[in-house]
Protein backbone atom coordinates (compact mmCIF):
# COMPACT_ATOMS: atom_id res chain seq x y z
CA UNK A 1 66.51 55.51 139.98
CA UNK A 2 62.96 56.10 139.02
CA UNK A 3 63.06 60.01 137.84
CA UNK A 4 60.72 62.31 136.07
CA UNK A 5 62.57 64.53 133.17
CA UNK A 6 61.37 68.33 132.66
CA UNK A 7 62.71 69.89 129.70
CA UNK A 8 61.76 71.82 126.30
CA UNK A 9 64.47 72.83 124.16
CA UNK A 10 66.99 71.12 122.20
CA UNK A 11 69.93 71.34 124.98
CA UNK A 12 67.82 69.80 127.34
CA UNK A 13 67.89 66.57 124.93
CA UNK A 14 71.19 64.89 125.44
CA UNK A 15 70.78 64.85 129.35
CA UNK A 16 67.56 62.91 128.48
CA UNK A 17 69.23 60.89 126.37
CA UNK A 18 71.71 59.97 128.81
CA UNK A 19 70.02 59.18 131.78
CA UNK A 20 67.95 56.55 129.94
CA UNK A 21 71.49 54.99 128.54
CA UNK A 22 72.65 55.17 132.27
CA UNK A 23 69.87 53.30 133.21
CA UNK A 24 67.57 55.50 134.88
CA UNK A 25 63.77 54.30 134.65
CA UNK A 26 62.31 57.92 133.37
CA UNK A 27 58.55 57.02 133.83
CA UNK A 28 57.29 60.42 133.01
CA UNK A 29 58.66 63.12 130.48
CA UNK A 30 57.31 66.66 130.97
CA UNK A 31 57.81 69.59 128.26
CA UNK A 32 55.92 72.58 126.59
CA UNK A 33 52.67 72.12 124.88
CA UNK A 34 52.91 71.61 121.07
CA UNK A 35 52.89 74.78 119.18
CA UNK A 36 53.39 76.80 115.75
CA UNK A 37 56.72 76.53 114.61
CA UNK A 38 55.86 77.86 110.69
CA UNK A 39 53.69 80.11 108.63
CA UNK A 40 51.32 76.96 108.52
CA UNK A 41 48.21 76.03 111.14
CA UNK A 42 49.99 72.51 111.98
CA UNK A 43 51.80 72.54 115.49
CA UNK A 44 55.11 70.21 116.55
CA UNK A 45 56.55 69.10 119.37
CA UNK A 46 59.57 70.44 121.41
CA UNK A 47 62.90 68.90 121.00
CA UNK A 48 62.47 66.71 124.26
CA UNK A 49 58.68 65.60 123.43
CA UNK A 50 60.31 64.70 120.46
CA UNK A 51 63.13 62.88 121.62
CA UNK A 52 60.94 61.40 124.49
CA UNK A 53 58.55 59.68 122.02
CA UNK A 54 61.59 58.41 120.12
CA UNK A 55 62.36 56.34 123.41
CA UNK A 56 59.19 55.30 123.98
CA UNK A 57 58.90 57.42 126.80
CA UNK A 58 55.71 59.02 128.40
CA UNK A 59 54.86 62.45 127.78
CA UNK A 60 52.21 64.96 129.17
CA UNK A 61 52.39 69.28 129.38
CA UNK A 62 50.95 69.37 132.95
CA UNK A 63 53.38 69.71 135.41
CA UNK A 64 51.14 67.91 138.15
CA UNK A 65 51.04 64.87 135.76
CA UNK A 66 54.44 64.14 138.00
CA UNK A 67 52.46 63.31 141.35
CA UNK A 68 51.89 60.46 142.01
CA UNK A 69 54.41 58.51 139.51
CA UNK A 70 56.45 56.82 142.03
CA UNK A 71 59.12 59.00 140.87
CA UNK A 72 62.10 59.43 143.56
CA UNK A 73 63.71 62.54 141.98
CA UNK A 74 62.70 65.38 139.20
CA UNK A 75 65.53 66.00 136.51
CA UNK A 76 65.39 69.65 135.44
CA UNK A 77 66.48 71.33 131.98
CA UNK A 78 65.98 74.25 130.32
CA UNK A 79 61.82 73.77 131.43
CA UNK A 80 61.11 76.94 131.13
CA UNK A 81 58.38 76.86 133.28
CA UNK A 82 57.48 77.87 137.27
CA UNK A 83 57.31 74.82 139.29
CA UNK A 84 54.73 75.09 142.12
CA UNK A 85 55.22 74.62 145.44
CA UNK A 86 52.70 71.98 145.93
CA UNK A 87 54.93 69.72 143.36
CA UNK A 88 58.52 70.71 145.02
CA UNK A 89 57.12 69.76 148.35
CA UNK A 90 55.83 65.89 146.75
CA UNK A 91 58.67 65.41 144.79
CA UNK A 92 62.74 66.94 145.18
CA UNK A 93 64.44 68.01 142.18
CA UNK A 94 67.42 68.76 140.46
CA UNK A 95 68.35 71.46 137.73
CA UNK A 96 70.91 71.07 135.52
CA UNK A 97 72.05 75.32 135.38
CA UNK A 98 74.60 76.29 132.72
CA UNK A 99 76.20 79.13 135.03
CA UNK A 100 78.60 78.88 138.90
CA UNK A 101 75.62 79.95 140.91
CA UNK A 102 75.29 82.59 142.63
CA UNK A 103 76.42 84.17 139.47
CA UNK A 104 73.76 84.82 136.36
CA UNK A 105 70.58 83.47 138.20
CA UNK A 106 67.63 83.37 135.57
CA UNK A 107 67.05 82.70 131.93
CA UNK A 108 70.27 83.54 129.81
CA UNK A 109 73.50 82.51 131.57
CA UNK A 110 75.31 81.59 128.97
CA UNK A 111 74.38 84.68 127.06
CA UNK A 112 75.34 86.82 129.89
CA UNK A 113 78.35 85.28 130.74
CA UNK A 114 79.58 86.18 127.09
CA UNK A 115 78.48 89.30 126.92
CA UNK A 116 80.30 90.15 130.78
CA UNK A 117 83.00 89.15 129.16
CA UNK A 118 83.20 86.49 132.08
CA UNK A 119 86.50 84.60 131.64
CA UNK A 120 85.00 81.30 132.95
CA UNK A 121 81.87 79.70 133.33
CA UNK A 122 80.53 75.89 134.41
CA UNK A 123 77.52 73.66 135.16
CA UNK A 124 76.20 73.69 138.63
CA UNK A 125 73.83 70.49 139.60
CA UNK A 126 71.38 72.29 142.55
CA UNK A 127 68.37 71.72 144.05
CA UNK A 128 65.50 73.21 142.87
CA UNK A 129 63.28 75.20 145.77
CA UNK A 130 60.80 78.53 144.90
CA UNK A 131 63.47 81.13 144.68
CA UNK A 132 65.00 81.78 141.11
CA UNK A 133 67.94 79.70 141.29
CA UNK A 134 68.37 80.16 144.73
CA UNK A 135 69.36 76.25 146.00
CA UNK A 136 72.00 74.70 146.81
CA UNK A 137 74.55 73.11 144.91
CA UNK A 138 75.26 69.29 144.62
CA UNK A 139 78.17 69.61 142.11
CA UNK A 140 79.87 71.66 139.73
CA UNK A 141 82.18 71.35 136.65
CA UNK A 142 84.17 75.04 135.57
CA UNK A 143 84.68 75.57 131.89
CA UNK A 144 86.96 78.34 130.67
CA UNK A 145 85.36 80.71 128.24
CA UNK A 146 87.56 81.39 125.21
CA UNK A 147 88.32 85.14 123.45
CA UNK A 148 86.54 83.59 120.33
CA UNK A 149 83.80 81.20 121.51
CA UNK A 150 80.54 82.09 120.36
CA UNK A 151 77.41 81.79 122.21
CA UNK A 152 76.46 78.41 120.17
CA UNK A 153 80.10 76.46 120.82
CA UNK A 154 80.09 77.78 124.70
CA UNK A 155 76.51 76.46 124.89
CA UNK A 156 77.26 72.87 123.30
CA UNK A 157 80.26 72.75 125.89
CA UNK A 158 78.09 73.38 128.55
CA UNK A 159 75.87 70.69 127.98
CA UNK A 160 78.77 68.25 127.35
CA UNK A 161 79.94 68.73 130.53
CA UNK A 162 76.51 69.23 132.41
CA UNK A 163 75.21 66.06 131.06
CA UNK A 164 78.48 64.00 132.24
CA UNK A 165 78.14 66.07 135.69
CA UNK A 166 74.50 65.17 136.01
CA UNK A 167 75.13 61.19 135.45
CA UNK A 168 78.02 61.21 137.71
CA UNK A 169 75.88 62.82 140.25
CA UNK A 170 72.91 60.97 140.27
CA UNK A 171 74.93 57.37 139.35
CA UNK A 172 74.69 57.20 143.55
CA UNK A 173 73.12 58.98 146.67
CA UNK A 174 73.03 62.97 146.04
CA UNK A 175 75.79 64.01 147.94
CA UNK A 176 75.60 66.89 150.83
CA UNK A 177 74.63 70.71 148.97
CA UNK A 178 76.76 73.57 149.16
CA UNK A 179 74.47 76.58 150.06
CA UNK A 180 75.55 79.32 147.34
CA UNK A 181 78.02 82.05 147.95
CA UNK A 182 79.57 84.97 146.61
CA UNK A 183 77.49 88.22 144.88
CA UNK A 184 74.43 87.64 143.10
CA UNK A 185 73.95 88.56 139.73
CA UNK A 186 70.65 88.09 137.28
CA UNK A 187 70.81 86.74 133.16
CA UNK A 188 67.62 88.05 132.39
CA UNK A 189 66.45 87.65 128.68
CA UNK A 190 68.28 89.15 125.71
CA UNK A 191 65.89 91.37 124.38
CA UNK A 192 65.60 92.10 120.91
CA UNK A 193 66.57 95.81 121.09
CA UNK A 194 70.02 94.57 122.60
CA UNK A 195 71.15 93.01 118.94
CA UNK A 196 71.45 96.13 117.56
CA UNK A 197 74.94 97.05 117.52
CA UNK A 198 75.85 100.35 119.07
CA UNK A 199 78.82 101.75 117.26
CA UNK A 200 80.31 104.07 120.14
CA UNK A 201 80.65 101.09 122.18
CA UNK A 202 84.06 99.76 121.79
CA UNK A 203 85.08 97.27 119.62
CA UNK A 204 85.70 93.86 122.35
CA UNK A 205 82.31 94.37 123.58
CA UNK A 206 80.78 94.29 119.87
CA UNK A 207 82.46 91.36 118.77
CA UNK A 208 80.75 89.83 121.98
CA UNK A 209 77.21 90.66 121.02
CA UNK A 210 78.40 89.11 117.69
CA UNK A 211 79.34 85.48 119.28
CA UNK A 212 75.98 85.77 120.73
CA UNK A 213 74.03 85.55 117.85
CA UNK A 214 71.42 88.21 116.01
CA UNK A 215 73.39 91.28 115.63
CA UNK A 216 72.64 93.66 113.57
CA UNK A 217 72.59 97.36 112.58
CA UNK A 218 71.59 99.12 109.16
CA UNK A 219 73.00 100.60 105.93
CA UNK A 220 71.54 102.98 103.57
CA UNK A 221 68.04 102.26 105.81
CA UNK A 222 68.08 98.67 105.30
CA UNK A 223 68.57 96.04 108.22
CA UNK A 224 72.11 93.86 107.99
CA UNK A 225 73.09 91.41 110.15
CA UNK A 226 76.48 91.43 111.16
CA UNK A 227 77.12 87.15 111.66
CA UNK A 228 80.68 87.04 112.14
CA UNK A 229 83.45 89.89 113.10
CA UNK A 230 86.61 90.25 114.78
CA UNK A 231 88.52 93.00 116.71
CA UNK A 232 90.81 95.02 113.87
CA UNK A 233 93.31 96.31 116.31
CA UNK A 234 92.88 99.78 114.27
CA UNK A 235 93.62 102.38 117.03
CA UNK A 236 90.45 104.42 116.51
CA UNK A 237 89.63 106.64 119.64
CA UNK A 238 85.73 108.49 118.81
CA UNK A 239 85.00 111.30 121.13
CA UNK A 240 81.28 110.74 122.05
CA UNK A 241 80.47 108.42 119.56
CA UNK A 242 80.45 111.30 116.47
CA UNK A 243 82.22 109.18 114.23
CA UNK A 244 81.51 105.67 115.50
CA UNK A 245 79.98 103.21 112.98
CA UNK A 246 82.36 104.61 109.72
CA UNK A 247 83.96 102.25 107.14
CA UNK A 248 87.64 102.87 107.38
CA UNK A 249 88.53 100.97 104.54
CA UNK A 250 86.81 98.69 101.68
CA UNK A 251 87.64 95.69 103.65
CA UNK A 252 84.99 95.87 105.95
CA UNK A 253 86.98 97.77 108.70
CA UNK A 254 84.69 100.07 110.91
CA UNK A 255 85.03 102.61 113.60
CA UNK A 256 83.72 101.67 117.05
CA UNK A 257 84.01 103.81 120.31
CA UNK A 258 87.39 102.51 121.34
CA UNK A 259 88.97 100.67 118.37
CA UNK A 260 87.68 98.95 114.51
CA UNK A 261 85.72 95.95 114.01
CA UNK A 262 85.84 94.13 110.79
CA UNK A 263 83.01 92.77 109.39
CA UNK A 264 83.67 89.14 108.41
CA UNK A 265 80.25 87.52 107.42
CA UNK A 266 76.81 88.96 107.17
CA UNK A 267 73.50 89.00 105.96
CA UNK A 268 71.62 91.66 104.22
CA UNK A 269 67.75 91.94 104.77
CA UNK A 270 66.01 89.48 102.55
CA UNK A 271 69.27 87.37 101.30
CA UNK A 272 70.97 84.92 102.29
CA UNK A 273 74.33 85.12 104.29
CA UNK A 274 77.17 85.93 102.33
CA UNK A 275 81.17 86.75 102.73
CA UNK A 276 82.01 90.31 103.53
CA UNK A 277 84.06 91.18 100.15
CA UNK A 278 80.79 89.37 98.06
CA UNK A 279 78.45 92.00 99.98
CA UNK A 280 80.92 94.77 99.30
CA UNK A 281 81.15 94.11 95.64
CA UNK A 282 77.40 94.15 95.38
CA UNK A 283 77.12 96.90 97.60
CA UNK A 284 80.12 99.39 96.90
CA UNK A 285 80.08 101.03 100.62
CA UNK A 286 82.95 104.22 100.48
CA UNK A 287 85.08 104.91 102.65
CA UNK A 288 83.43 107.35 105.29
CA UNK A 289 80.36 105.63 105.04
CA UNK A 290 78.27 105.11 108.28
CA UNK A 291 76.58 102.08 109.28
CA UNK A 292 73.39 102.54 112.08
């Protein structure tokens, strides 16, 4: 099949990848304008301009670049971009989503789904049409979500299994969609202020915003980033959050709105990550100390 590929980041490389091993004639590779990736004036490429010029594919930024190709289908991934409606109308596409539509439309799925606490997740293959995430669904793979997978393991699962799902699908005709059901729910962006841990929440949904990636909080007025941490079991019930964020013990116990998290890894502002006992010998917190 002769497809154009529109993609940016490095998840949206192995589908590439695969589709060209599969066969597929990709004649035209779309992604993100080169940019600033350092302190330095040079720019680089995205992961998929990249990889695309590694397989001696074409490559362009402008979206309209695809008319007029001869492409039969657009592969999306992780573009990042609005397609008009003057190019959905010339040419149908696909997007590979990392969510079970109609659940966590938008931007962070996977994020979301973590952070819900969602037990399961998948890959849908849909149709792309003007609506955010709104088509329907060609096919769809489930993948459980485990009580210790982090953001960065769920998301390498996911595109596993979406890149097998999108070569199965497209290895013949698209099959008949499935218009989406069920309630509709949005992943909008993780903004920054959301990392910062918020000790009279309880404990399970910390160590969620953990496995995402980025927490952080502060001690003695400095910034620390909290990089790995686990439920503690401690039965610590705070009344209004008065007492949330206290070290319990010198093992990196602390007290959360409903229960204790132990800090397990982290990162204090201007080091390097480090082992929770190396930061506490360093450090010395007491007992009764408060974090945040």
């Amino acid at each position: 099949m002769r497809l154009v590929y529109l993609g940016t980041p490095e998840l949206a490389v192995p589908p590439l990848q695969a589709l060209v091993v599969a066969g597929h004639e990709v004649v035209l590779v779309v992604s993100r304008p080169d940019r600033r990736r350092g302190r330095g004036s040079a720019t680089s490429p995205s992961p998929v301009k990249a990889a695309a010029a590694d397989l001696g594919l074409p490559v362009t930024d402008r979206i309209n670049d695809v008319l007029g190709v001869g492409a039969e289908l657009g592969v999306v991934v992780a573009f990042g971009r609005i397609i008009r409606p003057h190019v959905l109308a010339a040419l149908p596409m696909v997007n590979v989503h990392f969510s079970l539509l109609p659940r966590w439309r938008g931007a962070a799925p996977v994020e979301r789904a973590l952070l819900a606490g969602d037990a399961e997740t998948g890959v849908d293959i849909m149709a792309v049409e003007e609506g955010l995430d709104t088509g329907a669904v060609y096919a769809r793979r489930i993948v459980p979500v485990g009580p210790r997978t982090s953001a960065a393991e769920l998301r390498a699962e996911l595109v596993e299994v979406g890149t097998a799902l999108l070569v199965e699908t497209l290895a013949g005709p698209l099959p008949e969609p499935v218009v989406q059901t069920g309630e509709v729910t949005v992943a909008a962006r993780i903004e920054p202020r959301e990392l910062q841990l918020d000790w009279a929440r309880p404990a399970v949904e910390l160590d969620r915003l953990v496995r995402l990636g980025g927490a952080w909080t502060t001690f003695r007025d400095r910034r620390l980033k909290v990089l790995a941490a686990e439920p503690s079991g401690v039965d610590v019930a705070v009344s209004g959050g008065e007492v949330a964020g206290v070290f319990i013990d010198g093992d990196g116990g602390v007290t959360t709105g409903e229960g204790g998290l132990q800090l397990v890894t982290v990162q204090p502002e201007g080091r390097a990550p480090m082992a929770w006992r190396d930061f506490a010998n360093g450090a010395r917190p007491t007992t009764g100390e408060r974090l945040g």
